[in-house]
Protein backbone atom coordinates (compact mmCIF):
# COMPACT_ATOMS: atom_id res chain seq x y z
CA UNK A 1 -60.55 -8.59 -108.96
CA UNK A 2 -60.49 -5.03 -108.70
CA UNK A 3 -63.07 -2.43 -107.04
CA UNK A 4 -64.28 -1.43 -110.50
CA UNK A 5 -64.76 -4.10 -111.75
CA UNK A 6 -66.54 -5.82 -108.87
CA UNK A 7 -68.81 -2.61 -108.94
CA UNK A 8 -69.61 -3.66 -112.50
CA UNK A 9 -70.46 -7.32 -111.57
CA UNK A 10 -73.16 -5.71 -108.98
CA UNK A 11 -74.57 -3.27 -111.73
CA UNK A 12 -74.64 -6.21 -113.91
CA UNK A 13 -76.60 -8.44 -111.51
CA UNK A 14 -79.35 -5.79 -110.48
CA UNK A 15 -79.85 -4.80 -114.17
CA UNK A 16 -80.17 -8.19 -115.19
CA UNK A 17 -82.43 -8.97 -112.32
CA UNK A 18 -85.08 -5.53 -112.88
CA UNK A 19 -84.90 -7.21 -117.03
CA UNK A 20 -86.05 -10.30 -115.81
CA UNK A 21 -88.32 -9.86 -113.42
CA UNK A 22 -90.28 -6.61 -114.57
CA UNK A 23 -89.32 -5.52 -118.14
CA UNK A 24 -89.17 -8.67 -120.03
CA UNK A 25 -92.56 -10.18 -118.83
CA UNK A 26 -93.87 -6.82 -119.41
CA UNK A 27 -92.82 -6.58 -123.16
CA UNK A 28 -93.42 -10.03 -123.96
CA UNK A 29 -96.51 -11.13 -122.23
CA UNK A 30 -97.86 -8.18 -120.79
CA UNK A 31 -97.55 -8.80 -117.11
CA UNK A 32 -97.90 -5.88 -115.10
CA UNK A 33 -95.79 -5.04 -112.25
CA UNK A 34 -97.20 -6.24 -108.83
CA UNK A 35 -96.95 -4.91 -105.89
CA UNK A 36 -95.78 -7.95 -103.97
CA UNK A 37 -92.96 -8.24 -106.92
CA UNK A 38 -91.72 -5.13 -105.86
CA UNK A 39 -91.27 -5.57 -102.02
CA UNK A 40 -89.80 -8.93 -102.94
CA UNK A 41 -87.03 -7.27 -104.93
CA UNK A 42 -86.63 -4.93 -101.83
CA UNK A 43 -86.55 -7.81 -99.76
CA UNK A 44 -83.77 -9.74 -102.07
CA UNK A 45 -81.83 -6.42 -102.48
CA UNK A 46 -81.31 -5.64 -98.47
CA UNK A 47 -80.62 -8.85 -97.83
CA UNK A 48 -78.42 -9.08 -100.54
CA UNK A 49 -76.16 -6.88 -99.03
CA UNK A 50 -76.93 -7.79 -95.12
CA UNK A 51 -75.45 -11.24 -96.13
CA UNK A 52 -72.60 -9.65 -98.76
CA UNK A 53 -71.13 -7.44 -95.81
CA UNK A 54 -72.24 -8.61 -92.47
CA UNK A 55 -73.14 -12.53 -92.35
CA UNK A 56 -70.22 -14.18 -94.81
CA UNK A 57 -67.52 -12.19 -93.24
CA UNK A 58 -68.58 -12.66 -89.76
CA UNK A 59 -69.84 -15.95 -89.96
CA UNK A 60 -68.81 -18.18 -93.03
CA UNK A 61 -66.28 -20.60 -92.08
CA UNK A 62 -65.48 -23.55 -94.89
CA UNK A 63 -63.72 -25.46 -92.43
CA UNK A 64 -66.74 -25.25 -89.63
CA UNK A 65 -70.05 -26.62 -90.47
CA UNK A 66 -72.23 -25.32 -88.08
CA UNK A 67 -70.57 -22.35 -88.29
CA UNK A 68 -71.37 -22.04 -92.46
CA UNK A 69 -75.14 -23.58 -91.16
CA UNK A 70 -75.25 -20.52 -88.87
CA UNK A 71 -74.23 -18.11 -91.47
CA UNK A 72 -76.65 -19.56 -93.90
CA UNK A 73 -79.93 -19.95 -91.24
CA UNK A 74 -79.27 -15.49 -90.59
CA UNK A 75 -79.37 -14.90 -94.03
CA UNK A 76 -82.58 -16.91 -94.54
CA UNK A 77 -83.86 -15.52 -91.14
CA UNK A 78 -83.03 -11.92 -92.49
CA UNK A 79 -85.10 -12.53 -95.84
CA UNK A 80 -88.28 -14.14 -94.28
CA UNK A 81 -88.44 -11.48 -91.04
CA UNK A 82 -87.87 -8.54 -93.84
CA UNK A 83 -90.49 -10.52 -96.22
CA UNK A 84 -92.90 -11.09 -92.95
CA UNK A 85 -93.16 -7.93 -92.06
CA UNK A 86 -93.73 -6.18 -95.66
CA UNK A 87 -96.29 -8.27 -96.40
CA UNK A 88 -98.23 -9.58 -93.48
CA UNK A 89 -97.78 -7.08 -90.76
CA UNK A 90 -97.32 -3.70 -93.18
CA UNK A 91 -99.21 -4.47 -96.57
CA UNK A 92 -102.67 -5.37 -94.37
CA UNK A 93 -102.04 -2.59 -91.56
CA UNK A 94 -101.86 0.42 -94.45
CA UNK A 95 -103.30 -1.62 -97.23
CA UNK A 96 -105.47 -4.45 -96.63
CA UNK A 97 -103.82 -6.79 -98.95
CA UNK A 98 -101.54 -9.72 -97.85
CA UNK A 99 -99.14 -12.16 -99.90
CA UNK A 100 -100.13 -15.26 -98.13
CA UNK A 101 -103.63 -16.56 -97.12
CA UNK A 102 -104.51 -14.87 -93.85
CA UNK A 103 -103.77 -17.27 -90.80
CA UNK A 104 -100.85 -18.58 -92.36
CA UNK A 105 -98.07 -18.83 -89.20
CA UNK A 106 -94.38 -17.75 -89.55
CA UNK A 107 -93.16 -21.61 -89.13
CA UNK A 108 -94.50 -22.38 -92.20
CA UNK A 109 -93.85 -18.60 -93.59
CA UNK A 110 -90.13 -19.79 -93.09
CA UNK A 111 -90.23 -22.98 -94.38
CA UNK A 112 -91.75 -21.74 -98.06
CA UNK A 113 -89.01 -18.87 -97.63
CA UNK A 114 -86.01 -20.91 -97.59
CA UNK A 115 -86.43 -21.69 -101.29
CA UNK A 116 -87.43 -18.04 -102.11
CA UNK A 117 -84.13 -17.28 -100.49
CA UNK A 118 -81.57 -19.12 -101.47
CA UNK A 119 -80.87 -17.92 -104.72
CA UNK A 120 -80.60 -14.31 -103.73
CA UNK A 121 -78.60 -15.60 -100.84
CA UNK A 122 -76.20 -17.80 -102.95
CA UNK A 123 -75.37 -15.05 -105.57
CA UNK A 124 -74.79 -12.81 -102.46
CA UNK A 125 -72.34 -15.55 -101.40
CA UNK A 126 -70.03 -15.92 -104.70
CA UNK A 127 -70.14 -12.52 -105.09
CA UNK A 128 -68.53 -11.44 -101.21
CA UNK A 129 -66.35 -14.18 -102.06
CA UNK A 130 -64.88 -12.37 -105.32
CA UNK A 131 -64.28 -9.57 -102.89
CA UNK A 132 -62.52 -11.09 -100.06
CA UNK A 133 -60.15 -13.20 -102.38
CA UNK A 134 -59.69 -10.09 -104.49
CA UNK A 135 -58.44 -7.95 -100.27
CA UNK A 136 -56.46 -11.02 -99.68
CA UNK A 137 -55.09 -11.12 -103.23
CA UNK A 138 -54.77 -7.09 -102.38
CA UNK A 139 -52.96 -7.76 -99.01
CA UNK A 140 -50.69 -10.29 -100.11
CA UNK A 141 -49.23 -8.10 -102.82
CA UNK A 142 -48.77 -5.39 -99.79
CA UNK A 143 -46.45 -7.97 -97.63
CA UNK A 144 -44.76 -8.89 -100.35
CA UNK A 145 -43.95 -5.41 -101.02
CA UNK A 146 -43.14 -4.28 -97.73
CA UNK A 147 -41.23 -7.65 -97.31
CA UNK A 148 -39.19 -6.31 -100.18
CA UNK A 149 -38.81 -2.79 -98.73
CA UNK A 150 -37.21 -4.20 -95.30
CA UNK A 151 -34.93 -6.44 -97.49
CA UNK A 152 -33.48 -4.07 -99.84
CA UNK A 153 -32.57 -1.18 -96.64
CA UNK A 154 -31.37 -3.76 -94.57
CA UNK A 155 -29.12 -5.09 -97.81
CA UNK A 156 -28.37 -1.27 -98.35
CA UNK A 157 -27.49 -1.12 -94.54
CA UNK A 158 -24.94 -3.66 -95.01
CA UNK A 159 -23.04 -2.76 -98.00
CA UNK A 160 -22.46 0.65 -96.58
CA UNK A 161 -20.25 -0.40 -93.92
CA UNK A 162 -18.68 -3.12 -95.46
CA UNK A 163 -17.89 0.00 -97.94
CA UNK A 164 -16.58 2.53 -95.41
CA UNK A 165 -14.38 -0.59 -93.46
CA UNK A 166 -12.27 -1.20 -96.66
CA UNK A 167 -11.91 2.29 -97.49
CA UNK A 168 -10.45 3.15 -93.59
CA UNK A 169 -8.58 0.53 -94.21
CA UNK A 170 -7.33 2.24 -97.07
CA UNK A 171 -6.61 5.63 -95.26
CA UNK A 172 -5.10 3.63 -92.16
CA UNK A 173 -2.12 2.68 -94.50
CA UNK A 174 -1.47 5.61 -95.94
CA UNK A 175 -1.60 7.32 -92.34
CA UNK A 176 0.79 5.04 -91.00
CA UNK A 177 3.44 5.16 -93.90
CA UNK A 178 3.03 9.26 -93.39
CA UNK A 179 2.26 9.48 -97.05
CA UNK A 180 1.27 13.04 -98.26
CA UNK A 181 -1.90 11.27 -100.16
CA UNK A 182 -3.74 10.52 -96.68
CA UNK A 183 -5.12 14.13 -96.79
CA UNK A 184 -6.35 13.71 -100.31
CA UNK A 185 -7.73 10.32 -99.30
CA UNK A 186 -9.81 11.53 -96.52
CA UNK A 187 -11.49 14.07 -98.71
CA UNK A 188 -12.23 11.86 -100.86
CA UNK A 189 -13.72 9.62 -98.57
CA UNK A 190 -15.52 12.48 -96.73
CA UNK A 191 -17.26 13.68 -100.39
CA UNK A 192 -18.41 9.18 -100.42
CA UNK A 193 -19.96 9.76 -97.81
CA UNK A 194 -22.00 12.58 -97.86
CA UNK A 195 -23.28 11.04 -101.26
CA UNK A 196 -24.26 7.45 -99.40
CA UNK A 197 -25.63 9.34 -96.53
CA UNK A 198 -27.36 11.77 -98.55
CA UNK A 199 -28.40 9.09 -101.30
CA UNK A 200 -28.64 5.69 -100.00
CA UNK A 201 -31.95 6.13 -98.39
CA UNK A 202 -33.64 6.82 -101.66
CA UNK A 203 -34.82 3.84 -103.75
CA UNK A 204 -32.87 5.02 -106.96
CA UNK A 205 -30.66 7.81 -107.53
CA UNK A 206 -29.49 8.98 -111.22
CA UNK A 207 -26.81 6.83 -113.45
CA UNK A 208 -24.59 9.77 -113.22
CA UNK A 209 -24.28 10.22 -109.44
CA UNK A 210 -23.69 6.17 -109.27
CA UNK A 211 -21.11 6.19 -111.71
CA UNK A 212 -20.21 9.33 -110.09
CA UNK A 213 -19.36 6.88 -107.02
CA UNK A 214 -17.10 4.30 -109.10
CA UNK A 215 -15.39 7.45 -110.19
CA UNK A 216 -14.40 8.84 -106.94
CA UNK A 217 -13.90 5.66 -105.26
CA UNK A 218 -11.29 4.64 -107.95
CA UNK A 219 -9.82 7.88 -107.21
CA UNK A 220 -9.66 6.91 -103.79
CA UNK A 221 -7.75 3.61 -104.32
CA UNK A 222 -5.40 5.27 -107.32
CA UNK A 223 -3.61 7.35 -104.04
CA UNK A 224 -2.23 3.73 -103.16
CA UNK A 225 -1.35 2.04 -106.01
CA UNK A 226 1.62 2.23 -107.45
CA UNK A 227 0.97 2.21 -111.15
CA UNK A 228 -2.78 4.36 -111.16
CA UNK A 229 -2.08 4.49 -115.47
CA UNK A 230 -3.21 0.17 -115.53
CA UNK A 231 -6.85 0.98 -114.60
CA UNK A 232 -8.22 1.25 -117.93
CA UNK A 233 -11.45 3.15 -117.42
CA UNK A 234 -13.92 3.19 -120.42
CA UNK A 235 -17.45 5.25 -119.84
CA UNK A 236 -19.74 5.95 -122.31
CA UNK A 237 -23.22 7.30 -120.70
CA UNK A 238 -25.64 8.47 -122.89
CA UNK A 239 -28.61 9.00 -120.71
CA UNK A 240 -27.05 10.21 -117.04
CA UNK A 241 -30.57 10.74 -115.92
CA UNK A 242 -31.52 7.14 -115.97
CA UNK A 243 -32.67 6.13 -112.91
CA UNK A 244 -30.83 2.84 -110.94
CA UNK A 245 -30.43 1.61 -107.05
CA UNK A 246 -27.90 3.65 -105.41
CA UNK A 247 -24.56 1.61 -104.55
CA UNK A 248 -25.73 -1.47 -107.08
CA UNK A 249 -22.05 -1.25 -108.92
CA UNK A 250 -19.84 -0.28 -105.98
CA UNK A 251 -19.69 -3.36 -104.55
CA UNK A 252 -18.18 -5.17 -107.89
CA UNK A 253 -15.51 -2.09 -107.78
CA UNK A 254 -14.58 -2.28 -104.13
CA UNK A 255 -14.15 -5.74 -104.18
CA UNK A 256 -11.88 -5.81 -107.04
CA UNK A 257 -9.57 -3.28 -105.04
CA UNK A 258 -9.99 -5.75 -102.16
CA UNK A 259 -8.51 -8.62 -103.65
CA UNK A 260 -7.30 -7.16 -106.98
CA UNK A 261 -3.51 -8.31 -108.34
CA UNK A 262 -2.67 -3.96 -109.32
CA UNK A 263 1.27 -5.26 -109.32
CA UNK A 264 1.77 -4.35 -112.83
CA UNK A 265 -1.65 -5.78 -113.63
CA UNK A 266 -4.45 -3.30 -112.92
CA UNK A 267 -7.87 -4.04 -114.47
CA UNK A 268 -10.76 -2.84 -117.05
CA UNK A 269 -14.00 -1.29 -116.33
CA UNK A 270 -16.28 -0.26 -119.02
CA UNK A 271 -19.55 1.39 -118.51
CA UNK A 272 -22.46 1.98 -121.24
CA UNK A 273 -26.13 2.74 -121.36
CA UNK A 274 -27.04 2.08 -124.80
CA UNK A 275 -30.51 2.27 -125.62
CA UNK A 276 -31.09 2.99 -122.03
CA UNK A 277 -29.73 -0.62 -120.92
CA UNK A 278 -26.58 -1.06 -118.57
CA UNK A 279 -23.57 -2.50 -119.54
CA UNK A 280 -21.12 -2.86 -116.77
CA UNK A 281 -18.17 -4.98 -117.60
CA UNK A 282 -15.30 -5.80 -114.85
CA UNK A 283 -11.90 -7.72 -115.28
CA UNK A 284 -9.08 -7.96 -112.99
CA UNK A 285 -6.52 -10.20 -111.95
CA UNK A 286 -6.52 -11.92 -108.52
CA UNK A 287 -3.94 -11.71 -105.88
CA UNK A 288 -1.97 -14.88 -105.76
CA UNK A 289 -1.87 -14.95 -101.84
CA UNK A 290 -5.15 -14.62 -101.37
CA UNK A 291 -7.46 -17.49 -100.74
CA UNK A 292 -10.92 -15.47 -100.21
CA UNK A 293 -13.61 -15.27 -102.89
CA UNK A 294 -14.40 -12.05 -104.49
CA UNK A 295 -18.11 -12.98 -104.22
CA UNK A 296 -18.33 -11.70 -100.27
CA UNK A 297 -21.07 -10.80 -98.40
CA UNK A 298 -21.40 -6.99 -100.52
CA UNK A 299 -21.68 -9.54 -104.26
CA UNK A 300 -24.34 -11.63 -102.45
CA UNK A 301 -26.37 -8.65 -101.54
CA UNK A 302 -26.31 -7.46 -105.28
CA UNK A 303 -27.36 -10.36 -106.34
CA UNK A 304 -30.44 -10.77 -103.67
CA UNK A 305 -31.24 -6.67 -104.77
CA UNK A 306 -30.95 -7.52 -108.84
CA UNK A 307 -33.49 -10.11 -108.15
CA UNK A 308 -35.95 -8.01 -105.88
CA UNK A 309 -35.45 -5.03 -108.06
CA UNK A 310 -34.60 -6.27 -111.84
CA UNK A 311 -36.28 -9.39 -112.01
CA UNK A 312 -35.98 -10.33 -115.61
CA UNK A 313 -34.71 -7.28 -116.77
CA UNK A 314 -31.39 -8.01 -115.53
CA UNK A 315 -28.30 -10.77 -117.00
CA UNK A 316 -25.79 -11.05 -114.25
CA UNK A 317 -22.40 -13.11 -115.26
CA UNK A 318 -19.43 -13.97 -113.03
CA UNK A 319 -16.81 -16.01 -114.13
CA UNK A 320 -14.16 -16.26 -111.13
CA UNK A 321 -10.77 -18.34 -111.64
CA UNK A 322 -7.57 -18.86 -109.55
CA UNK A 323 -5.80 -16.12 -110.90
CA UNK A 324 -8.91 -13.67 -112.56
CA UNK A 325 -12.45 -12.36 -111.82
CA UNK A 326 -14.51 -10.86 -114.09
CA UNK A 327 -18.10 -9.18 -114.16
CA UNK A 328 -20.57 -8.48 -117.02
CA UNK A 329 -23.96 -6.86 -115.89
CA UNK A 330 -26.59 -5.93 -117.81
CA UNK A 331 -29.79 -4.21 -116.50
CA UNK A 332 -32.48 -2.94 -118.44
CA UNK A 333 -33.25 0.49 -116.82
CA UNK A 334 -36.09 1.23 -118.88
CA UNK A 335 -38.93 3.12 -117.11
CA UNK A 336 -37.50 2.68 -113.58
């Protein structure tokens, strides 16, 4: 329950209360308001709220009897010693008039008072409990969001240098076999990372800097593949200001490098945001020689971010056999 609305439920009370006890018999029979009616609504309305902010939350405990006794004797105490002192210590001191016969003792003053009491006291009750089931309701929502906040950096945290590992792995290679492409390579790689560094702290970046990524990363990899003209690369963005989480798609795109068959094989990506929805497709052939899964460690945290981030708005399908893997992603990016 929100603030406003438990605001409202207070307004409601008090208004209903003042119609029942002074309007209504007014208009309809003519009773006239009495003094002793008033400093018993002042009476109900202080303790009201000594019992809605101070005695449930300090006090009530479901699971402890005396506990929820104690909490229920200091609201009744608060009501009578307020009542008491209105009307049989003030009222005939400034006054001369007094609620109960004169003589009457507070024992007994009590006694009558619990019943007097206990409705103003039990309403006070439901009510603080609508508000502390609304903070925990509020709190719980908080963890769970801040849960989620720790999960998706430390996910980010890992696919960034699972990222940067394959790619040195990459420039070692070329390095080693003198090729003229490692200078090319480590440009590349040195324009990667100032987008991750610069980037992957952000919760979403646009759809045109992450494809931007997939486009300089297969860059990267064409400087060691023998045949760059088999990666058939189909992009069709409509909306590049379409907001998504930053390195989301890499991972699918790295790994297929990692394992990838590119000996006169290559593979297809195609990339689309129609009507502001993702479509990422992947396909590529497997090496033979290779017994490791394409779904690593960087696949798994996609998935665990997809479902954090996307739930429901997302259709993730791989189908993985001996020889081929292949990806189709769709993500609804829609008001993100």
């Amino acid at each position: 329950m929100k603030k406003q609305q438990l605001l409202f439920l207070h307004l409601f009370y008090w208004c209903v209360y003042i119609l029942g006890t002074f309007i209504f018999p007014y208009l309809i029979f003519g009773t006239k308001v009495d003094y002793f009616k008033i400093t018993f609504a002042i009476t109900s309305f202080i303790c009201f709220y000594v019992n809605y902010f101070f005695v449930i939350p300090k006090f009530f405990n479901i699971q402890n009897l005396s506990k929820t006794l104690l909490a229920f004797l200091l609201s009744v105490f608060c009501f009578v010693l307020i009542r008491y002192f209105v009307e049989e210590i003030f009222s005939p001191y400034f006054f001369g008039i007094r609620n109960y016969a004169e003589g009457t003792g507070f024992g007994f003053y009590f006694y009558d008072n619990i019943y007097y009491s206990s409705t103003t006291i039990f309403i006070s009750t439901v009510f603080c409990f609508f508000k502390l089931m609304s903070e925990a309701e509020i709190e719980k929502r908080q963890l769970i969001e801040e849960k989620k906040n720790s999960e998706l950096q430390a996910l980010k945290t890992q696919i960034n240098p699972h990222f940067i590992f394959n790619t040195l792995n990459n420039i070692y290679s070329l390095v080693y076999q003198q090729s003229e492409k490692a200078l090319p390579a480590i440009e590349e790689l040195s324009q990667l990372l100032r987008y991750s560094t610069k980037d992957l702290e952000k919760d979403f970046i646009s759809l045109e800097k992450e494809v931007g990524y997939l486009e300089s990363l297969i860059e990267l990899e064409k400087l060691r593949i023998k045949n760059p003209e088999l990666l058939i690369i189909n992009k069709k963005i409509n909306f590049p200001n379409l907001n998504i989480s930053p390195m989301l798609l890499v991972p699918f795109v790295e790994n297929a490098f990692k394992h990838g068959d590119f000996g006169g094989k290559g593979f297809t990506l195609k990339i689309s945001d129609e009507n502001q929805k993702l479509q990422f497709h992947l396909h590529n052939f497997k090496k033979l020689k290779s017994k490791d899964s394409l779904s690593g460690i960087g696949i798994g945290n996609v998935i665990k971010r997809l479902e954090i981030l996307y739930p429901k708005k997302h259709k993730l399908n791989i189908i993985e056999t001996e020889t081929e893997y292949s990806v189709d992603l769709k993500i609804d990016l829609r008001n993100e």
